[in-house]
Structure formats: C-alpha cells, structure tokens
Protein backbone atom coordinates (compact mmCIF):
# COMPACT_ATOMS: atom_id res chain seq x y z
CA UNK A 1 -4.04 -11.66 4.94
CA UNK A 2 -3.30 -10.36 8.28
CA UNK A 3 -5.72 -7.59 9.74
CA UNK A 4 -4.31 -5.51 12.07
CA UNK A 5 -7.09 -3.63 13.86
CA UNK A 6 -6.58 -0.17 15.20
CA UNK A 7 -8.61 0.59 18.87
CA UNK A 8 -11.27 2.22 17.12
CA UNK A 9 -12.63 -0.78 15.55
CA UNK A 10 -12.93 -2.36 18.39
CA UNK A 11 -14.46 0.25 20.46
CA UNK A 12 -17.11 0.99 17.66
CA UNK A 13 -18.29 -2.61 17.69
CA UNK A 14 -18.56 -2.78 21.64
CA UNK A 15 -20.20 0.86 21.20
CA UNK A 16 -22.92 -0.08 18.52
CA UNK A 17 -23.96 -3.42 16.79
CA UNK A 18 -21.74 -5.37 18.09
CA UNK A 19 -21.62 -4.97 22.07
CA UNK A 20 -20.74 -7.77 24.51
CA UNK A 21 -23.84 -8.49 25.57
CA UNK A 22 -25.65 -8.40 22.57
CA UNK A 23 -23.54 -10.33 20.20
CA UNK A 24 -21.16 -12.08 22.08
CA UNK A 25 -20.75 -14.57 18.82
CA UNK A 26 -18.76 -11.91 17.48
CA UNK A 27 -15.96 -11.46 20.46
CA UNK A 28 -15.67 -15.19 19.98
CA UNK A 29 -15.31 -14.88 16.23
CA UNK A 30 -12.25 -12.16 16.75
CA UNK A 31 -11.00 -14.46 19.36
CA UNK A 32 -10.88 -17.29 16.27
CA UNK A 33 -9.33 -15.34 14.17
CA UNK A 34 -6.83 -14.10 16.70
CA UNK A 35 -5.75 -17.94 17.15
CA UNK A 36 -5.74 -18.60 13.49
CA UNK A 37 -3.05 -15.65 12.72
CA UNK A 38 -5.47 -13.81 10.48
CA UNK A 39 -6.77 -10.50 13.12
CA UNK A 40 -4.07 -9.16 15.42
CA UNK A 41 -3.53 -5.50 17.84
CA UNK A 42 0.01 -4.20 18.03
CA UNK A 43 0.54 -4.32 21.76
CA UNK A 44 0.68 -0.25 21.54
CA UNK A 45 -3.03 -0.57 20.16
CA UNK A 46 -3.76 -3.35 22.52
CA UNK A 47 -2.60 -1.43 25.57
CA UNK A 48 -4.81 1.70 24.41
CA UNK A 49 -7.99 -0.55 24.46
CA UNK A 50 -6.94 -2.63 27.69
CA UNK A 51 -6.44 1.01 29.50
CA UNK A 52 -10.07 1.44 29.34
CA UNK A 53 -12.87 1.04 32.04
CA UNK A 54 -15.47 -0.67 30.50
CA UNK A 55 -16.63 -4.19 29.15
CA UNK A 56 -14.89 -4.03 26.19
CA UNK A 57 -11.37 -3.61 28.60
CA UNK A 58 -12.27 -5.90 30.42
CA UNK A 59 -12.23 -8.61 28.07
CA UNK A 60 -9.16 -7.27 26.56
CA UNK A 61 -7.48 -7.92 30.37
CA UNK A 62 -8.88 -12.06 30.06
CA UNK A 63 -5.21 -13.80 29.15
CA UNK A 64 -7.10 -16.07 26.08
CA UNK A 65 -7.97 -12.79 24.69
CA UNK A 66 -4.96 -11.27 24.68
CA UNK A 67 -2.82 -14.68 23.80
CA UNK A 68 -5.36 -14.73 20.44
CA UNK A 69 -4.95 -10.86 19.69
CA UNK A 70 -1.55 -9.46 20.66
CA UNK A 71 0.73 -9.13 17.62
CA UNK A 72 3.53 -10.90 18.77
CA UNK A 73 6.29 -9.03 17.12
CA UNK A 74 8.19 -5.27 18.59
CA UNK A 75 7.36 -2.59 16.02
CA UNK A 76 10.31 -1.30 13.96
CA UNK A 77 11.24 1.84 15.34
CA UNK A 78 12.19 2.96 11.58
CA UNK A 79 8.99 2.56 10.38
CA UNK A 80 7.42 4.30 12.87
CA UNK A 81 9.63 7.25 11.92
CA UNK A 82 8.36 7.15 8.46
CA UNK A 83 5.19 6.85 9.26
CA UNK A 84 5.73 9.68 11.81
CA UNK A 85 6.74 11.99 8.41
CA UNK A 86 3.72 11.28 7.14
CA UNK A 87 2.05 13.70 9.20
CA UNK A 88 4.40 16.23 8.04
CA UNK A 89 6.91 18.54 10.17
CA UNK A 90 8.59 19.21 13.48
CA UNK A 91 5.34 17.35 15.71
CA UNK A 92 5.54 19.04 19.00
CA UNK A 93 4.10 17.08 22.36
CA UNK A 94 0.33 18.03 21.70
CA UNK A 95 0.34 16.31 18.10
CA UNK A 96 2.19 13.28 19.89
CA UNK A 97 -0.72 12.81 22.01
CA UNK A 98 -3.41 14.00 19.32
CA UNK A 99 -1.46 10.95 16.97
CA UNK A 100 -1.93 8.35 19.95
CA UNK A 101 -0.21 5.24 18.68
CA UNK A 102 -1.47 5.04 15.28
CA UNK A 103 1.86 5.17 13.91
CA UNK A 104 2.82 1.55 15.66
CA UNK A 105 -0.32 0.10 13.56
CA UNK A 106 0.43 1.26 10.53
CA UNK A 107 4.25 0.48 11.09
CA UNK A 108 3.36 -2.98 11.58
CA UNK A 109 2.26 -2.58 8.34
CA UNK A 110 4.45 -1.29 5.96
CA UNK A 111 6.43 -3.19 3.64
CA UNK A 112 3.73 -5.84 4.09
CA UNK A 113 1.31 -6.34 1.18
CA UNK A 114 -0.09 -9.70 3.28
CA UNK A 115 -1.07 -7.00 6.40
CA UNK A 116 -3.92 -4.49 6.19
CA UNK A 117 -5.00 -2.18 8.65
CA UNK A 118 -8.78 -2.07 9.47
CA UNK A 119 -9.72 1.40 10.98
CA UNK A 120 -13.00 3.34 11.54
CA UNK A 121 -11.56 6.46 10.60
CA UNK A 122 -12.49 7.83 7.33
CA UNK A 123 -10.26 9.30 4.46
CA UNK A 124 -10.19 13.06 4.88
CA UNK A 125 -7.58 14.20 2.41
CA UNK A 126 -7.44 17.57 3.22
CA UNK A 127 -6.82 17.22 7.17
CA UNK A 128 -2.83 18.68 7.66
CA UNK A 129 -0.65 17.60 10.72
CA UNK A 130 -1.53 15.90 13.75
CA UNK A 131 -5.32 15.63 12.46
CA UNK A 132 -4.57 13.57 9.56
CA UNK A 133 -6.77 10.14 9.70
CA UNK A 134 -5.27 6.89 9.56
CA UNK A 135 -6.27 5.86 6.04
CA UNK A 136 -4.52 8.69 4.77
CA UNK A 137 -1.48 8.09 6.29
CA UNK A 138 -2.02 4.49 5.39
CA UNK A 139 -2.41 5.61 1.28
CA UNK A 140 1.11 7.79 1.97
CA UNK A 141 2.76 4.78 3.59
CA UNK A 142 1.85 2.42 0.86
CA UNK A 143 -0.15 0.46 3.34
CA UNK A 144 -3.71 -1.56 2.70
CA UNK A 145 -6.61 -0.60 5.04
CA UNK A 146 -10.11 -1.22 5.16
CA UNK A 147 -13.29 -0.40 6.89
CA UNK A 148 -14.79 -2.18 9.66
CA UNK A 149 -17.72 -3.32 7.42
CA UNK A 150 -15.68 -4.55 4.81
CA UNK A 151 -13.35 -6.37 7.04
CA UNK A 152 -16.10 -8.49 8.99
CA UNK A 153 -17.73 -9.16 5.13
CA UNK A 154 -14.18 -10.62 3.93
CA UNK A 155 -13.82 -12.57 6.93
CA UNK A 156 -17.79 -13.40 6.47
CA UNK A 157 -18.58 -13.07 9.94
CA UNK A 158 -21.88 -14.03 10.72
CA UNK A 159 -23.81 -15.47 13.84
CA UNK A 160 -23.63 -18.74 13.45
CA UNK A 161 -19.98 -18.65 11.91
CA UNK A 162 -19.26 -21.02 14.78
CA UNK A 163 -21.88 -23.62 13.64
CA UNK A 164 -20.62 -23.33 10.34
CA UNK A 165 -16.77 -23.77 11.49
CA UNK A 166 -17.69 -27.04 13.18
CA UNK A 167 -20.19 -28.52 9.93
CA UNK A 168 -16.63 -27.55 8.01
CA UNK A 169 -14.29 -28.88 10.58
C-alpha cells in the first residue's frame, strides 16, 4: 500500500503528540517509509507544508526529507478534473482557494486500489461545495483513505520501531 498523506497529517502530528522535539523517532520513521515507497506527499501537498514557517517546514526544506517523501510522479490533470466535480458546480476563485490542493492528493489516487489517502479531516456528509472534506470526496472518487491513527497503527509505528528494524534487518 502506498499512503499518500495530505498536509494536515503532518501538521497535526508536529502540532500535538508527535512534535519535533518531542518525538523525533517518529520524523525518522516517515522518513523510512518515505525511502521504502510505502508514505509519499504529492509535490502540490509537499509545497503547501514546505511554505510554512515553522519546524515542521523546516524539515520539509532538508533535501533527505524531501528525496524520501516527494511523490515522484506529475498528477494527471484529468483526474484532478474529476475530482474537481466532486465538489459539485461552476467553483469560482474563493472555492479554488477554500479547496487548496486537495484535489492533486486524491488524484494521485484514483484508479489506484494499492494508494490510500491518510487525512485528518473527518467525514461530514452533509458539507456542499467548496466545504466538502476530503474523505468525502475520497468515498465519491472511489478512493481509500484513512485516519491518522489508523495509518501510524497499520504501519505499527512505535518508538523503538528503529530498534526493532535493525533486530529484523
């Protein structure tokens, strides 16, 4: 499975349980799984975290990070057009920027049982337009997604995952 992570999962971990400073084990673990093939960012979704001014951008600016977590593929313009009519109607230039670049991730998506998109967003089924969330677009698209929470417990991250890795390798 690939897990492409939209900016939001990232930003809650740095935000919360999982800051820089505090757990550090798990910025290494992404960075793991980034080399392995198994957690990528579109480079729209990338680019949104990089633009930041913080800790968390800062490490997405270090070129071992990005080499491990930049999906190296360009986005098919035709699926981000579907995915665009997902959120329904003529979307003037205020629902472009209220959408961001969630269509790219879930474009890199679609068609793709093997991808699934981990978001922080929560279903909200009865959100029209622009303010749909991304796992409801993701159910309309056909596409898998996943929490945060359940993503680090399929991918079993834990503390020590790197002590483990090296007992196994």
């Amino acid at each position: 499975m690939l897990y492409l992570l939209d900016a939001n999962a990232l930003i809650t971990a740095q935000n919360t349980w999982y800051g820089h400073h505090r757990v550090p084990e798990f910025w290494r673990w992404l960075i793991h799984h980034g080399d392995a093939g198994t957690v990528k960012l579109p480079s729209e979704i990338y680019a949104e975290v990089e633009a930041g001014n913080d800790e968390l951008a800062a490490w997405m600016h270090d070129a071992a990070t990005k080499k491990a977590l930049m999906l190296a593929e360009q986005i098919d313009p035709g699926a981000v057009q579907v995915v665009l009519a997902c959120y329904g109607g003529l979307l003037a230039e205020d629902d472009m920027i209220t959408i961001g670049q969630d269509p790219f991730l879930i474009a890199a998506a679609i068609g793709n049982p093997a991808r699934c998109v981990v978001t922080a967003e929560v279903s909200k089924p009865t959100r029209t337009g622009a303010r749909r969330h991304v796992p409801n677009i993701c159910d309309d698209c056909g596409v898998n997604w996943i929490s945060p929470v359940k993503f680090i417990a399929e991918l079993d991250f834990s503390t020590d995952w790197d002590s483990i890795e090296k007992l196994l390798g």
